[in-house]
Protein backbone atom coordinates (compact mmCIF):
# COMPACT_ATOMS: atom_id res chain seq x y z
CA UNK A 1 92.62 94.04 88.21
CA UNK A 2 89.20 94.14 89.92
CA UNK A 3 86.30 91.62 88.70
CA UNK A 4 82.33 92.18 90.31
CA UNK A 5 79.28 90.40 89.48
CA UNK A 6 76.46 89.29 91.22
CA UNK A 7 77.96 91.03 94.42
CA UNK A 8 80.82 89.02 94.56
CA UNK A 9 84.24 91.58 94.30
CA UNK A 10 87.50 89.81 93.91
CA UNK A 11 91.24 91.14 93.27
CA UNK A 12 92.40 89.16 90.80
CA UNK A 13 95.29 88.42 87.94
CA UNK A 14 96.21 85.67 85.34
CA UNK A 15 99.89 84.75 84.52
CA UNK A 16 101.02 82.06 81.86
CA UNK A 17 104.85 81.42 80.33
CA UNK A 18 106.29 79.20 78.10
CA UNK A 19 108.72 77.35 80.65
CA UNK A 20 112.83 76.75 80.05
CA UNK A 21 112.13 73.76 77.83
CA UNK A 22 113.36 75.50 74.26
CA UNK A 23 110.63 72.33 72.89
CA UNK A 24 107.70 74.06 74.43
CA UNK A 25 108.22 77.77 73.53
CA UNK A 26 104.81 77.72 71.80
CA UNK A 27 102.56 77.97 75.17
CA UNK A 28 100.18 75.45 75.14
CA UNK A 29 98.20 76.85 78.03
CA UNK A 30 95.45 79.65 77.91
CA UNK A 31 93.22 80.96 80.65
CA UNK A 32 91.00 83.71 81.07
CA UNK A 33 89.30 85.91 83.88
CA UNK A 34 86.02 87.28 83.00
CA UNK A 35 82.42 88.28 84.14
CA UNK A 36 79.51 86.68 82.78
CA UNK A 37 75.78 86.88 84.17
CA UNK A 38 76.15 84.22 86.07
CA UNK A 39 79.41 85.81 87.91
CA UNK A 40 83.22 86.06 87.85
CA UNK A 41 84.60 82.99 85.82
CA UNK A 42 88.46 81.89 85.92
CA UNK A 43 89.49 79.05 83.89
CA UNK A 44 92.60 77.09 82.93
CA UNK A 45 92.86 75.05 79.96
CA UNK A 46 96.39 73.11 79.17
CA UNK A 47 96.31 71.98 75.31
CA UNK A 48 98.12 68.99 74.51
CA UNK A 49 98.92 67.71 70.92
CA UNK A 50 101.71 69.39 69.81
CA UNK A 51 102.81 73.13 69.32
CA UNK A 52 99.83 74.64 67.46
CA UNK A 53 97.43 71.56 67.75
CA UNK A 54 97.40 71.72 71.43
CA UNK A 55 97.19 75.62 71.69
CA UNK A 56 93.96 75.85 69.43
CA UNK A 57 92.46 72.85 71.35
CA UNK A 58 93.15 75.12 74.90
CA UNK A 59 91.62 78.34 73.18
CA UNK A 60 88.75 76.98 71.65
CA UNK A 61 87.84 75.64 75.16
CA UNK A 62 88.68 78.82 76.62
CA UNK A 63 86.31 80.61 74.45
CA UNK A 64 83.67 77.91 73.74
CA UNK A 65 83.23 78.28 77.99
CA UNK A 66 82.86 82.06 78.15
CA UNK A 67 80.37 82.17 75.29
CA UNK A 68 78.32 79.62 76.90
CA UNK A 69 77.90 81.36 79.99
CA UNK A 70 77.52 84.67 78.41
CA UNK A 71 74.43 83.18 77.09
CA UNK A 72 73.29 81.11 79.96
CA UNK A 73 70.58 81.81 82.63
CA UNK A 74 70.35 78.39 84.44
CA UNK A 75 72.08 77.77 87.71
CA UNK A 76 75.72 78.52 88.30
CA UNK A 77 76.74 74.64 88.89
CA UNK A 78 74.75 73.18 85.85
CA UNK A 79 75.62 76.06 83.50
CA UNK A 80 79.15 75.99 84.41
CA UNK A 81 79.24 71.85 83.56
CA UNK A 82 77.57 72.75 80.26
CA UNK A 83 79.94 74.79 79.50
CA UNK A 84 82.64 72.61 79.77
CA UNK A 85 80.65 69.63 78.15
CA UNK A 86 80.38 72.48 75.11
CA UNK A 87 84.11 72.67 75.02
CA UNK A 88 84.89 69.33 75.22
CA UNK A 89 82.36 69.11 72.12
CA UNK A 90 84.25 72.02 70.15
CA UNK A 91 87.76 70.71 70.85
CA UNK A 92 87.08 67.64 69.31
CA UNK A 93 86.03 69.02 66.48
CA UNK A 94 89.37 70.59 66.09
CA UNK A 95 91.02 67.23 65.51
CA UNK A 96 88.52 66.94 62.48
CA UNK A 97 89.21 63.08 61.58
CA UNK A 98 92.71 62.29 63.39
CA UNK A 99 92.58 59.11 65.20
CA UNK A 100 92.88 59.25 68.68
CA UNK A 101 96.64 58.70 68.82
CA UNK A 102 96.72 62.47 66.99
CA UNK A 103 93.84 63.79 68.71
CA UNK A 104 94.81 67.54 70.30
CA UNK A 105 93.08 67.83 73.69
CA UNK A 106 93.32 69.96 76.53
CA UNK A 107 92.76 69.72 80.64
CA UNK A 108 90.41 72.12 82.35
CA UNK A 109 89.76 73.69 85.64
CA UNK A 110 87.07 76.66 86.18
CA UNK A 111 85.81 78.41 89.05
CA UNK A 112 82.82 80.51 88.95
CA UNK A 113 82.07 82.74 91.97
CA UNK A 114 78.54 83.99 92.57
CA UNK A 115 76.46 85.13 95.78
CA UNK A 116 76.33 81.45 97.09
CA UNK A 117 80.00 80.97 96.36
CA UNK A 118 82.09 79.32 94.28
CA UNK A 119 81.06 76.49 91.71
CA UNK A 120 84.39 74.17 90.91
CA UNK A 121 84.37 72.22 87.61
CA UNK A 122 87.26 70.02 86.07
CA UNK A 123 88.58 67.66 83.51
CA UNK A 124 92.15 66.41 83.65
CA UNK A 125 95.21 67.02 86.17
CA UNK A 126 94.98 70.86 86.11
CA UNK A 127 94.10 71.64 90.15
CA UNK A 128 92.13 74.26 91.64
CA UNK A 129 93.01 75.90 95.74
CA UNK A 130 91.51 77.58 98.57
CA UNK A 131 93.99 79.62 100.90
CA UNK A 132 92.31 80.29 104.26
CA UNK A 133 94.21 81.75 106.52
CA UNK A 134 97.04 79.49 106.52
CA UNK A 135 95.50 76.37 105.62
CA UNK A 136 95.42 75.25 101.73
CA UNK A 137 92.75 72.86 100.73
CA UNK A 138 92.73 71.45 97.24
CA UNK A 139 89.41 71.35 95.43
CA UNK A 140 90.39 69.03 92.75
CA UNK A 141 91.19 65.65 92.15
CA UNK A 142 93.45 64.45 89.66
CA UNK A 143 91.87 62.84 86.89
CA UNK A 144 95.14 60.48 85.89
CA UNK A 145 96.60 57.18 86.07
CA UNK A 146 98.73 57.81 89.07
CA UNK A 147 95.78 59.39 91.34
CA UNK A 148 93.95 56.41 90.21
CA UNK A 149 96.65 54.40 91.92
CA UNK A 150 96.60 56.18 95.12
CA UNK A 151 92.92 55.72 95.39
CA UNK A 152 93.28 51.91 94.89
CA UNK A 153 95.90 52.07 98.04
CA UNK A 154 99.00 51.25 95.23
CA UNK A 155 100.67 54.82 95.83
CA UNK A 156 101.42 57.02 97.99
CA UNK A 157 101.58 60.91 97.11
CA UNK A 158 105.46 61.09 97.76
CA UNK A 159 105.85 58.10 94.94
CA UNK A 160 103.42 59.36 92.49
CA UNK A 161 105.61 62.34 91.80
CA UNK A 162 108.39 60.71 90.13
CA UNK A 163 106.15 57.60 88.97
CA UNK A 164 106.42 56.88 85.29
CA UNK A 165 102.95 56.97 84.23
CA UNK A 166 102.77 60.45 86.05
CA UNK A 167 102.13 62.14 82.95
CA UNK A 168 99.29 60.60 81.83
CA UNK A 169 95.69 61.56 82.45
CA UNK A 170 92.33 59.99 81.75
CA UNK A 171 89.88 62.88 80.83
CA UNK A 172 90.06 65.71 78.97
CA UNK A 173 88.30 68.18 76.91
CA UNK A 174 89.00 66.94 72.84
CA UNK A 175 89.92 63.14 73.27
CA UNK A 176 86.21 61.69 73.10
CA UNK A 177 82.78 64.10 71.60
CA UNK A 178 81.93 63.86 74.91
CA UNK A 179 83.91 63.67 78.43
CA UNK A 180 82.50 63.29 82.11
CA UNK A 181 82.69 66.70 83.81
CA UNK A 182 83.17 66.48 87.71
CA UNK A 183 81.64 69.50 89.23
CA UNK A 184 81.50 70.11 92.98
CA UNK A 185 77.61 69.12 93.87
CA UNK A 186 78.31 72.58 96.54
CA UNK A 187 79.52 75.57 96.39
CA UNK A 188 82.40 76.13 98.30
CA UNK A 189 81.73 78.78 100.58
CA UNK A 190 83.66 82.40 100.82
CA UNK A 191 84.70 84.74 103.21
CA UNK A 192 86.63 87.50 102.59
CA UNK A 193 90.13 87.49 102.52
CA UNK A 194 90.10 83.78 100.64
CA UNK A 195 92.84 83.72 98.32
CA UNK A 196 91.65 81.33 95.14
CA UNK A 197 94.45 79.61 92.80
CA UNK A 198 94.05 77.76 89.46
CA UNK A 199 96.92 76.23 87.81
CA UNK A 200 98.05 74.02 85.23
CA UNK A 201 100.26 71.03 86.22
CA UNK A 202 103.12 72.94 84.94
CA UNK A 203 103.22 74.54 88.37
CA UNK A 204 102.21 71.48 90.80
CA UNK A 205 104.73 69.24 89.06
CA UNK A 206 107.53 71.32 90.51
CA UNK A 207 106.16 72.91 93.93
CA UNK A 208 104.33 71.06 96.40
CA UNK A 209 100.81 71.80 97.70
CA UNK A 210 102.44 73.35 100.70
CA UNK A 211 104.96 75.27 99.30
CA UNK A 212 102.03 76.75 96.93
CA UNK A 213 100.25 77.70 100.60
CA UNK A 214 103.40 79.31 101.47
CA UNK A 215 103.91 80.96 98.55
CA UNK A 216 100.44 82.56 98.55
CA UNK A 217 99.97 83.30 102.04
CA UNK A 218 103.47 85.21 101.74
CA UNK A 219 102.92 87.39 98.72
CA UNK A 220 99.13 87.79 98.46
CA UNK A 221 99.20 90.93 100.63
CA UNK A 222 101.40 92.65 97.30
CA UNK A 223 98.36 91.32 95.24
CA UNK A 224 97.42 89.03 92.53
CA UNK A 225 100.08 89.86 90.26
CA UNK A 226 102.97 89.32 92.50
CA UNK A 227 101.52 86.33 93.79
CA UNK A 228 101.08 84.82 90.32
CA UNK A 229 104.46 85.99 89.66
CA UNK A 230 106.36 84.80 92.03
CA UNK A 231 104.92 81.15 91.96
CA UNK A 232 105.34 80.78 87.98
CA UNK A 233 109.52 82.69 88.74
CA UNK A 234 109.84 79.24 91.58
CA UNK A 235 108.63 76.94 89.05
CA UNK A 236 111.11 77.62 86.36
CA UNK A 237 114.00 78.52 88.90
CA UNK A 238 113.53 74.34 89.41
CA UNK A 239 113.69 73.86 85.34
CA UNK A 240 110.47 74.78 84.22
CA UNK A 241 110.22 71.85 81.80
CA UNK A 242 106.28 72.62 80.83
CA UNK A 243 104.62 75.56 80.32
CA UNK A 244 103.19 77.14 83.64
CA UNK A 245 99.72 78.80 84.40
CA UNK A 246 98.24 80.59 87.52
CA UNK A 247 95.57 82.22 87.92
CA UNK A 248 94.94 84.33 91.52
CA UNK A 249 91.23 85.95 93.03
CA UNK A 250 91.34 87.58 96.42
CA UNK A 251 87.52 87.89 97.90
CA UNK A 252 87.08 91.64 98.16
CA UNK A 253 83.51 91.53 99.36
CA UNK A 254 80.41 89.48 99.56
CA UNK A 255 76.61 89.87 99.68
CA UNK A 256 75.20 89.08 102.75
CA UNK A 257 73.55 86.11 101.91
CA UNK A 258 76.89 84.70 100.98
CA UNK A 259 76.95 84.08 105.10
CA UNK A 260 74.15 81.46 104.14
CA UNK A 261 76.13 79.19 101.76
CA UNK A 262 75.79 75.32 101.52
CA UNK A 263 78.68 73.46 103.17
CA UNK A 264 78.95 69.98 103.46
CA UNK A 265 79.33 68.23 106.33
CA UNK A 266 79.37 64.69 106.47
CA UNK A 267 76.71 63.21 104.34
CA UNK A 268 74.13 66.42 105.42
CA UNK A 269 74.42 69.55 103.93
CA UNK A 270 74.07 72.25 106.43
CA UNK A 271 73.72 75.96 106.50
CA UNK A 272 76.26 77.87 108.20
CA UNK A 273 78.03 80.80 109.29
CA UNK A 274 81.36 79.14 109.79
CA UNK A 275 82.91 75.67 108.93
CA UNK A 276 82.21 73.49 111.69
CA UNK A 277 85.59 71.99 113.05
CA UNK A 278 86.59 69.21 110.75
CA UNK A 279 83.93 70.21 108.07
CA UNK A 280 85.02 69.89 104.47
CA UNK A 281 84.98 72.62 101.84
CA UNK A 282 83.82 70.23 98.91
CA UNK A 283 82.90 66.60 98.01
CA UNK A 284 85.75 64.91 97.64
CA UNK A 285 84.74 61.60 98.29
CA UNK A 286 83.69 59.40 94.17
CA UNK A 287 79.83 59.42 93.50
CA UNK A 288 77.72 56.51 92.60
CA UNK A 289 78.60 56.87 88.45
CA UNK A 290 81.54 59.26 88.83
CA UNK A 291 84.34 56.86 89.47
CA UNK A 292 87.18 56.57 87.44
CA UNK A 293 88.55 53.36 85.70
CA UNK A 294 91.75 52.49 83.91
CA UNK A 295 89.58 52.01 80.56
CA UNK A 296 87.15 55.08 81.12
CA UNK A 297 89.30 57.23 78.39
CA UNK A 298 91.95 56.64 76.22
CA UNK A 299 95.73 56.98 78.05
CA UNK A 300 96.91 59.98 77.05
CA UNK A 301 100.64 61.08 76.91
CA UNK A 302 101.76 64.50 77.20
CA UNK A 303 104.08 65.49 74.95
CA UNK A 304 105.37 67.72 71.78
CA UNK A 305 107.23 68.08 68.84
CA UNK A 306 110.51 70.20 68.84
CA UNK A 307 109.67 73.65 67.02
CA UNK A 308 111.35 76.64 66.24
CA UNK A 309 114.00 78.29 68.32
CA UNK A 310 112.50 79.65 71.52
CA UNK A 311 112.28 83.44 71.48
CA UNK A 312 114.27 85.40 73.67
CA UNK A 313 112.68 85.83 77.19
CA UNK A 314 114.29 87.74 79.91
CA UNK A 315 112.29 86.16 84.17
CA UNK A 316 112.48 88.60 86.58
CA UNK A 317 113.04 86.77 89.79
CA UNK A 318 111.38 87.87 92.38
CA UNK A 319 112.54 87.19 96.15
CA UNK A 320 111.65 83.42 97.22
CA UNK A 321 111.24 82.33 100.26
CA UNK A 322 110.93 78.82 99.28
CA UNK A 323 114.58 76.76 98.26
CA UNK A 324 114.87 76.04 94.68
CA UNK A 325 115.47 72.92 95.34
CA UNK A 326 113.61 70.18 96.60
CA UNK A 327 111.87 70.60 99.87
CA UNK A 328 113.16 68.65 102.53
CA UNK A 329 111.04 65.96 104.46
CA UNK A 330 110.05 66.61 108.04
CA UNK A 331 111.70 63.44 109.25
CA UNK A 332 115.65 64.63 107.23
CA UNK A 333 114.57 68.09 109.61
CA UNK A 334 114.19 66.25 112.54
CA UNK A 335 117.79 64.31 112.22
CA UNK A 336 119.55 67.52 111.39
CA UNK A 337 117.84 69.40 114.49
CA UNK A 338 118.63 66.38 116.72
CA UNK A 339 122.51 66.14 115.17
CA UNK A 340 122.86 69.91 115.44
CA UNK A 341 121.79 69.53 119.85
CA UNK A 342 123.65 66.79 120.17
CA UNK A 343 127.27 68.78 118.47
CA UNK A 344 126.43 71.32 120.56
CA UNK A 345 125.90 69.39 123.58
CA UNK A 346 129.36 67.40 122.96
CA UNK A 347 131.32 70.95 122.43
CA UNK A 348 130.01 72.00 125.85
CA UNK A 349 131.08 69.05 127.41
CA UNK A 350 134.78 69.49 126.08
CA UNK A 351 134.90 72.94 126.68
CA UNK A 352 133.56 72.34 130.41
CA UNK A 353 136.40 69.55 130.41
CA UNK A 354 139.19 71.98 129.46
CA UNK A 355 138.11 74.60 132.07
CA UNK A 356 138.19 71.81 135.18
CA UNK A 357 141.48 70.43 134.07
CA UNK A 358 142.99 73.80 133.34
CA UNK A 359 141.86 74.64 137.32
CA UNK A 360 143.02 71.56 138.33
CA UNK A 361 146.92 71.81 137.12
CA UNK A 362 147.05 75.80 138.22
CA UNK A 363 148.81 74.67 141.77
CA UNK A 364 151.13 72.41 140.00
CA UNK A 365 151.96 74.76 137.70
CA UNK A 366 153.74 77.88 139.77
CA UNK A 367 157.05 77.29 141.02
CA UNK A 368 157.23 77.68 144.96
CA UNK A 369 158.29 80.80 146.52
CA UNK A 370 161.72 81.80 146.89
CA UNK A 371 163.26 81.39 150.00
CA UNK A 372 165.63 83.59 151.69
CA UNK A 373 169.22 82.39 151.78
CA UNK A 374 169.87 80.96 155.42
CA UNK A 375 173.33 81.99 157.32
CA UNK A 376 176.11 79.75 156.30
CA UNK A 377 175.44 76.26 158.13
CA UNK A 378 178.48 75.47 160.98
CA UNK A 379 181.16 73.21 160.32
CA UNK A 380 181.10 70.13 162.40
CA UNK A 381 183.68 69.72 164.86
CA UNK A 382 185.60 66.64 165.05
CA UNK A 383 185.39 65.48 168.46
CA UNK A 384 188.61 65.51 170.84
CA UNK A 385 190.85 63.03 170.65
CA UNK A 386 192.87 62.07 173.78
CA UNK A 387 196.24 60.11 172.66
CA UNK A 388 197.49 57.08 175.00
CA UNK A 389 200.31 57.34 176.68
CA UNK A 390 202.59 53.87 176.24
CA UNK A 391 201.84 52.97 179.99
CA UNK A 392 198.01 53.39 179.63
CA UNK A 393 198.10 51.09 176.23
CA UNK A 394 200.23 48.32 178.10
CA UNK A 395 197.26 48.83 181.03
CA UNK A 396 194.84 48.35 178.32
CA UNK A 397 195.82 45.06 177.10
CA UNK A 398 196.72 43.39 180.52
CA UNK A 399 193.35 44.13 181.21
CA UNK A 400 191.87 42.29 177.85
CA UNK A 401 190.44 38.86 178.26
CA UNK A 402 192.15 36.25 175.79
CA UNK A 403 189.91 34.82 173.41
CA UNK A 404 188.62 30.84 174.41
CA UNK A 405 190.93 29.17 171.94
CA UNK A 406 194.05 30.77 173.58
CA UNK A 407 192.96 29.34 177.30
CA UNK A 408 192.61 25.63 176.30
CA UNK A 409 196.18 25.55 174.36
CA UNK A 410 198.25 27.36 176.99
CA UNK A 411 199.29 26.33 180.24
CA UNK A 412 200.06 27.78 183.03
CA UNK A 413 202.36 30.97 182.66
């Protein structure tokens, strides 16, 4: 479907399912994509609580948000963090007088896109992205325990995913009558062609931030719908154990003022007609006030009660590019490529090895010619024998000398 306001023209679609758990069959996650007078609005909310607690705690801030900006006239950043603070109000009065154990709440993440761009506002672990090209930038930060930890240098982002306390957040709409909204203090700036992605953490839980860019940068030429599609189909093809939520805007077209949007760069904000090489998109870095303690809210655990018996639900998988299983680290690619040169290097060497020895042996191998048979070899002739007369023998031995022991015993004849 197509959303315009305020000159702003996006491509755009929603998506949410239930997940493979048979627990969480009643989807806990609403979202919406509207226009208001202030411009196109997407938001996420994931409800928490249990079954139908945490489902009316995600609608009512669904709808408490898109009422307050169909009434608001301020300016897109402060209306839009109203809005939210409105929610937060309304979903805590759902829980009536449940202690905070009880309490249902729900995460939120909202973009709203007007002439100067696009206004980000949060509360929880639900994540907003920019595509660009094919670079993915995140323009959220985890409100939770574990992205606490990385911040304070304790975790890295590889041991966070599996980390105990990784499903656990500090904020959200519901918990408190009134929660800290973090809203970007810029607008991110647009061009067309951005692809924009909100989700709930039943999608980032199971596919990486760069799989996501993948994902997106693949599909988003079929549109919004397939895109949304394909990433919630890759989610529960890897168990699906929450429920899952995307919602996907493609930038159609923008004023022409839009080419004059704040970006920030450094500790200036600048105007610009491009992002200056190693400019960033939002404020990332904690304000003065903003940060984030282990005590700022209570610790909240996501979970739910078993319910009924999940409905029957037929996912059409669409092709993936991406494994279903885990993805695998660039240093496990590196061995394999290096073990799959050096097998090939040691099969040449044998097979070189056969060929010079099989050259080598060729001479040895072929019998010598035959020869042609010589004439029959002569006889050898006994030489002639002359026979002695008896008068040449008696000669013969008259004419012998007698040996030296004969002379001394004899005499004289």
């Amino acid at each position: 479907m197509r959303r315009a306001a305020r000159g702003v023209v996006v491509d755009c679609a929603e998506l949410t399912d239930p997940g493979q758990d048979p627990t969480k069959q009643i989807n806990e996650d609403s979202c919406a994509l509207v226009t208001t007078p202030l411009g196109v609005l997407a938001v996420v909310c994931d409800g928490m609580g249990g079954h139908s607690a945490g489902r009316e705690a995600s609608v009512t801030g669904v709808r408490t948000i898109i009422d307050q900006l169909a009434q608001s006239s301020g300016p897109p950043g402060a209306a839009l963090k109203s809005a939210l603070e409105h929610a937060a109000t309304a979903v805590y009065a759902v829980g009536g007088s449940s202690p905070p154990e009880l309490r249902p709440g729900s995460t939120c993440v909202s973009l709203l896109l007007h002439e100067g761009g696009a206004h980000v506002a949060h509360v929880g672990d639900s994540r907003a992205y920019l595509l660009r090209g094919s670079h993915i930038t995140r323009l959220t930060r985890d409100h939770s325990m574990v992205q606490q930890m990385i911040d304070a240098g304790l975790l890295t982002d590889a041991e966070a995913v599996d980390h105990p306390e990784a499903n656990k957040i500090t904020r959200a709409l519901g918990m408190t009558p009134t929660v800290e909204v973090e809203l970007s203090e810029a607008p991110v700036r647009l061009l067309p062609g951005d692809v924009l992605l909100l989700c709930s953490d039943g999608l980032t839980d199971l596919v990486s931030d760069d799989e996501i860019g993948t994902l997106c940068r693949t599909h988003a030429p079929k549109g919004p719908e397939h895109m949304c599609q394909v990433l919630v189909n890759v989610a529960n093809a890897r168990g699906g154990w929450d429920n899952i939520t995307a919602v996907a805007l493609i930038v159609v077209e923008l004023p022409r003022s839009a080419s004059d949007t704040v970006v920030l760069e450094g500790d200036a904000n600048t105007l610009v007609d491009s992002p200056a090489p190693g400019a960033t998109l939002v404020d990332t870095e904690p304000r003065p006030g903003a940060g984030d303690t282990m005590l700022d809210e209570p610790r909240l655990e996501r979970t739910t009660l078993p319910g009924d018996a999940p409905p029957t639900r037929t996912v059409n998988f669409l092709d993936d590019p991406l494994p279903h299983s885990a993805p695998v680290p660039a240093r496990a690619k590196t061995v394999l490529w290096l073990g799959a040169v050096l097998s090939g290097v040691i099969l040449s060497t044998i097979i070189v090895w056969a060929l010079v020895r099989a050259v080598r042996k060729a001479p040895d191998d072929v019998p010598p010619p035959l020869q042609a048979p010589s004439a029959e070899p002569a006889i050898p002739t006994m030489p002639e024998v002359t026979l002695e007369t008896p008068e040449t023998m008696e000669r013969r031995r008259k004419r012998r000398p007698r040996d030296a022991g004969a002379d001394a015993d004899s005499g004289p004849e």
